[in-house]
N, C-alpha and C. Protein backbone atom coordinates (compact mmCIF):
# COMPACT_ATOMS: atom_id res chain seq x y z
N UNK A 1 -20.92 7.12 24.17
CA UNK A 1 -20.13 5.99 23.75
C UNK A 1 -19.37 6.35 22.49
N UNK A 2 -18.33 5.79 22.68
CA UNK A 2 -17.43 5.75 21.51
C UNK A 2 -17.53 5.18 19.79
N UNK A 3 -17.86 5.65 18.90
CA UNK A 3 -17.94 5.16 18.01
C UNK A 3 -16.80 5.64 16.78
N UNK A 4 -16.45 4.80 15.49
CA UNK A 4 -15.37 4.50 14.74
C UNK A 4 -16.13 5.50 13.70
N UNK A 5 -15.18 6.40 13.26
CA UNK A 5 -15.29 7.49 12.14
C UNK A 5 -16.06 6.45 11.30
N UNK A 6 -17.20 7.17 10.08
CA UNK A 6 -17.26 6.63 9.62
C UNK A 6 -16.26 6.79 7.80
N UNK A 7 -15.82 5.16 7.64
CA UNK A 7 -15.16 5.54 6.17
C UNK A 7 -16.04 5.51 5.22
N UNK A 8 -15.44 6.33 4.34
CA UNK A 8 -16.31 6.57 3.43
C UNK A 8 -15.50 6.81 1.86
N UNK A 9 -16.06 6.57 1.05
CA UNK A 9 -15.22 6.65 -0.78
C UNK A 9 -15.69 8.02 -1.12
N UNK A 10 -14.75 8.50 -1.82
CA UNK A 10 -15.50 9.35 -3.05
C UNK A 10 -14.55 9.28 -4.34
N UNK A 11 -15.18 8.83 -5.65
CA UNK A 11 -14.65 9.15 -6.72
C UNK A 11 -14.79 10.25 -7.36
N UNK A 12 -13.66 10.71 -8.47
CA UNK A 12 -13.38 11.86 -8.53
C UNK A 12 -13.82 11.65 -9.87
N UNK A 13 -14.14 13.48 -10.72
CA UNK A 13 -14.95 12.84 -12.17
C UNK A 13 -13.17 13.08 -13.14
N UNK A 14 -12.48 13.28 -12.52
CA UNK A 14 -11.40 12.86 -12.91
C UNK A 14 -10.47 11.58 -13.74
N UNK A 15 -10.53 11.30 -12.59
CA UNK A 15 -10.17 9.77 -12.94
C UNK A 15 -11.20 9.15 -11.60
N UNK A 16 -11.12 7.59 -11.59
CA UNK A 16 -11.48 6.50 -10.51
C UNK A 16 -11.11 6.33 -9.71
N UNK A 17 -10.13 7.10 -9.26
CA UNK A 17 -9.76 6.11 -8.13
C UNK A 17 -10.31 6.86 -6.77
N UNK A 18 -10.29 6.10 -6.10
CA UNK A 18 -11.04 6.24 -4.62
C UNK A 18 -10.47 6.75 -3.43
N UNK A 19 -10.82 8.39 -2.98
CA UNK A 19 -10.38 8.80 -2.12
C UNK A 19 -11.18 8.80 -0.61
N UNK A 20 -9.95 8.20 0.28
CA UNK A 20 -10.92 7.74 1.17
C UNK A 20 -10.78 8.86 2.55
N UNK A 21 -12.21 9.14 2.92
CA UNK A 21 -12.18 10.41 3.99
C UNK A 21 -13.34 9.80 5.30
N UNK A 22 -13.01 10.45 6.43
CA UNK A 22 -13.94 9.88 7.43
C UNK A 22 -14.21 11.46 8.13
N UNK A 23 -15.59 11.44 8.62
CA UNK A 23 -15.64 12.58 9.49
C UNK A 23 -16.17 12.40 10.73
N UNK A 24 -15.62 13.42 11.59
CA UNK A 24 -15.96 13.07 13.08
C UNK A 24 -16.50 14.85 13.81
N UNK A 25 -17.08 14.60 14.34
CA UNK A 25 -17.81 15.41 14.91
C UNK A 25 -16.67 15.78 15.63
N UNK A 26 -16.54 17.37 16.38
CA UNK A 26 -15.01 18.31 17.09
C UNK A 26 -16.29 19.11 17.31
N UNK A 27 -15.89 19.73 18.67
CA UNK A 27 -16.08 21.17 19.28
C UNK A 27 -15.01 22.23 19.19
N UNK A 28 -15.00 23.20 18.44
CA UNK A 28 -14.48 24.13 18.88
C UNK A 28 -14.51 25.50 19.69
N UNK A 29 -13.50 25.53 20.83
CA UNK A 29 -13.55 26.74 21.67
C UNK A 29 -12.78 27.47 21.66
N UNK A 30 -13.43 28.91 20.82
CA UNK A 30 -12.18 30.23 20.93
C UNK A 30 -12.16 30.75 22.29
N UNK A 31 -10.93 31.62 22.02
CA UNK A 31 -10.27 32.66 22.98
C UNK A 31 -10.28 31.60 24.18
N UNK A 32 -9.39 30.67 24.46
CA UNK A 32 -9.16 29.71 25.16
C UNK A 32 -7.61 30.47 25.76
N UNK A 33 -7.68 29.40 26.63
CA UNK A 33 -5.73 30.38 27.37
C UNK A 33 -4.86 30.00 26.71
N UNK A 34 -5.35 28.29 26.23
CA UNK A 34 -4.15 27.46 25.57
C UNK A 34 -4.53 26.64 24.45
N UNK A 35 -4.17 26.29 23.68
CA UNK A 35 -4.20 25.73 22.28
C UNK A 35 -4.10 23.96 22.38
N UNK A 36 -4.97 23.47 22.90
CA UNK A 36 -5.32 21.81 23.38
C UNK A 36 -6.03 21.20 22.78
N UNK A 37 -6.25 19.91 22.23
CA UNK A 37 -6.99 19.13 21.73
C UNK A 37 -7.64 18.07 23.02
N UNK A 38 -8.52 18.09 23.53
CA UNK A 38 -8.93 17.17 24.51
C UNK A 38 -10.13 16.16 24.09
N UNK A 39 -9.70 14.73 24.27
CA UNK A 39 -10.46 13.49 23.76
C UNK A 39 -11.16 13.32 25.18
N UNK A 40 -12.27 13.07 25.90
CA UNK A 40 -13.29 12.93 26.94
C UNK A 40 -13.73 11.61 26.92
N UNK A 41 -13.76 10.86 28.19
CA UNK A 41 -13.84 9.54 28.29
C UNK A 41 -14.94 8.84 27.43
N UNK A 42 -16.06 9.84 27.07
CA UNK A 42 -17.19 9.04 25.48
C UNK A 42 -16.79 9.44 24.56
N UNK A 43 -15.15 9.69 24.33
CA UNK A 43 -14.95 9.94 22.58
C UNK A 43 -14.88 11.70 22.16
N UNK A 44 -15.61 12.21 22.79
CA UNK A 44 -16.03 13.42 22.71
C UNK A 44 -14.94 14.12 22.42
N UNK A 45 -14.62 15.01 21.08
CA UNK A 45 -13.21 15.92 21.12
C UNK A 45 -13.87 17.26 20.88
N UNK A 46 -12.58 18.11 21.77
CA UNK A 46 -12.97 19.51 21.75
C UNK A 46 -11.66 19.78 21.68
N UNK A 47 -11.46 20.88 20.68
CA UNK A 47 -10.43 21.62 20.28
C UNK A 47 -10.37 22.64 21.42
N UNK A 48 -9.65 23.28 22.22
CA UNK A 48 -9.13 24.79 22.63
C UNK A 48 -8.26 25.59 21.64
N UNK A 49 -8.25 27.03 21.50
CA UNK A 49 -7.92 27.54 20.47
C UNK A 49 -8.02 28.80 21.19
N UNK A 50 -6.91 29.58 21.20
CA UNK A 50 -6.36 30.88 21.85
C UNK A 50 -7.48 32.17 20.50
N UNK A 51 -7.16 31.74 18.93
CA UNK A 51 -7.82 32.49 18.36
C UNK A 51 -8.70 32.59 19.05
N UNK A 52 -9.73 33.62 18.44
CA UNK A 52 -11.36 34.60 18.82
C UNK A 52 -12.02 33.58 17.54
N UNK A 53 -12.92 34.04 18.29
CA UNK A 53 -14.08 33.33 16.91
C UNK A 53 -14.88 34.59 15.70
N UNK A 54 -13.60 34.84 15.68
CA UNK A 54 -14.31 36.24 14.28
C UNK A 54 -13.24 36.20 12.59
N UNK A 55 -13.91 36.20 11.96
CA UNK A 55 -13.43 35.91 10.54
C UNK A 55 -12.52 34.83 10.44
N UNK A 56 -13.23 33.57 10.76
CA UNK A 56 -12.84 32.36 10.52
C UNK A 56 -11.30 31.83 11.76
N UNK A 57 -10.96 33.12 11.99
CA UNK A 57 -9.40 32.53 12.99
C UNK A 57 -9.66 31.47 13.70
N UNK A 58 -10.85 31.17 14.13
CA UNK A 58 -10.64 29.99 15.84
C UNK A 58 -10.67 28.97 14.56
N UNK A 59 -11.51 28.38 13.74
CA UNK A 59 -11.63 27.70 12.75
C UNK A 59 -10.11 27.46 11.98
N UNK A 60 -9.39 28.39 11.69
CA UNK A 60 -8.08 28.00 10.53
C UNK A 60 -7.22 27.65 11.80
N UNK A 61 -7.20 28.18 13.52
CA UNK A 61 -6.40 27.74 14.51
C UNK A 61 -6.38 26.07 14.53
N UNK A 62 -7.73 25.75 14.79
CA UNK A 62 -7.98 24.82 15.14
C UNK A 62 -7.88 23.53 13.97
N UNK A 63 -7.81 24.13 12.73
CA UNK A 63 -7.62 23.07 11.42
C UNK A 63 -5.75 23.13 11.74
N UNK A 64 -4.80 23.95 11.85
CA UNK A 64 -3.58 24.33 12.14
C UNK A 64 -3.16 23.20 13.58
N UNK A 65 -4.27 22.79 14.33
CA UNK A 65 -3.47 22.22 15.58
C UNK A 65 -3.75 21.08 15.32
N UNK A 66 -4.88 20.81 14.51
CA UNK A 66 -5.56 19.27 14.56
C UNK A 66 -4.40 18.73 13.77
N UNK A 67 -3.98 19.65 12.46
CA UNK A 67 -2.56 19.09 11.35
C UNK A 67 -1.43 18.97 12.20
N UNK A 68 -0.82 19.47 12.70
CA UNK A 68 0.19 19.41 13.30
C UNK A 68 -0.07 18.03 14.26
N UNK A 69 -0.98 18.16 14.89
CA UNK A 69 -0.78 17.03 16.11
C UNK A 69 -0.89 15.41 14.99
N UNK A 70 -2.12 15.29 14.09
CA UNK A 70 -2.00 14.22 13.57
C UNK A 70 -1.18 14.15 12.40
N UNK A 71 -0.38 14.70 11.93
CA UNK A 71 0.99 14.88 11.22
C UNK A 71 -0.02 14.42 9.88
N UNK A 72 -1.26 15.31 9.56
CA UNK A 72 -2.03 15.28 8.29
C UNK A 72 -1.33 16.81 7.23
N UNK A 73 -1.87 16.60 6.25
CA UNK A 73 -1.62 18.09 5.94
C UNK A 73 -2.91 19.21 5.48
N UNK A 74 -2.63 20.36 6.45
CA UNK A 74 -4.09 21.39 6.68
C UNK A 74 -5.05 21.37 5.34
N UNK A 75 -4.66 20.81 4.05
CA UNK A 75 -4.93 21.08 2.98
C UNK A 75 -6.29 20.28 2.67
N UNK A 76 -5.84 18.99 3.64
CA UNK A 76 -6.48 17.37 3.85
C UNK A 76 -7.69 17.48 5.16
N UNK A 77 -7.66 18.54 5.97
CA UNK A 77 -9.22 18.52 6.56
C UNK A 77 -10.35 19.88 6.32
N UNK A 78 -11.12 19.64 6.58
CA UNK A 78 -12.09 20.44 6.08
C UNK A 78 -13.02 20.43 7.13
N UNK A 79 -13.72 21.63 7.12
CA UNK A 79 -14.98 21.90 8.00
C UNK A 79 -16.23 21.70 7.58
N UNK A 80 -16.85 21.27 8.24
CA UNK A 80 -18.05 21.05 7.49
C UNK A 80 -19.19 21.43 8.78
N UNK A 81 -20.53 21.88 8.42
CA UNK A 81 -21.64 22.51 9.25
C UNK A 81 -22.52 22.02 9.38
């Protein structure tokens, strides 16, 4: 089943103000034929990604397609384990 990113705050020791980020669980699959983002009828997203999965490439591919398609900038998502 489908569930809504969760939002979330973080203040910075900067200044206050509140940057707001949500994370969602992605599969990624190297050495794919074609470079696809596919959403699966429970929500489920899996990246395709032509990179290999060796020294980070399928990973910076797949941060590279996710920016482009949601017109974010690569700078603005992050991986997390």
């Amino acid at each position: 089943m489908y569930k809504n990113p969760e939002i979330q705050c973080e203040r910075t020791l900067l200044d206050n103000r509140c940057e707001k980020y949500f994370r969602v669980n992605i599969v990624v699959n190297p050495s794919s034929r074609e470079n696809i983002i596919h959403i699966s009828d429970d929500g489920a997203i899996k990246i395709r990604v032509t990179s290999p999965a060796e020294s980070n490439k399928a990973n910076s591919a797949a941060i590279e397609l996710l920016s482009e398609t949601i017109g974010i900038p690569k700078t603005d998502i992050r991986i997390l384990r």
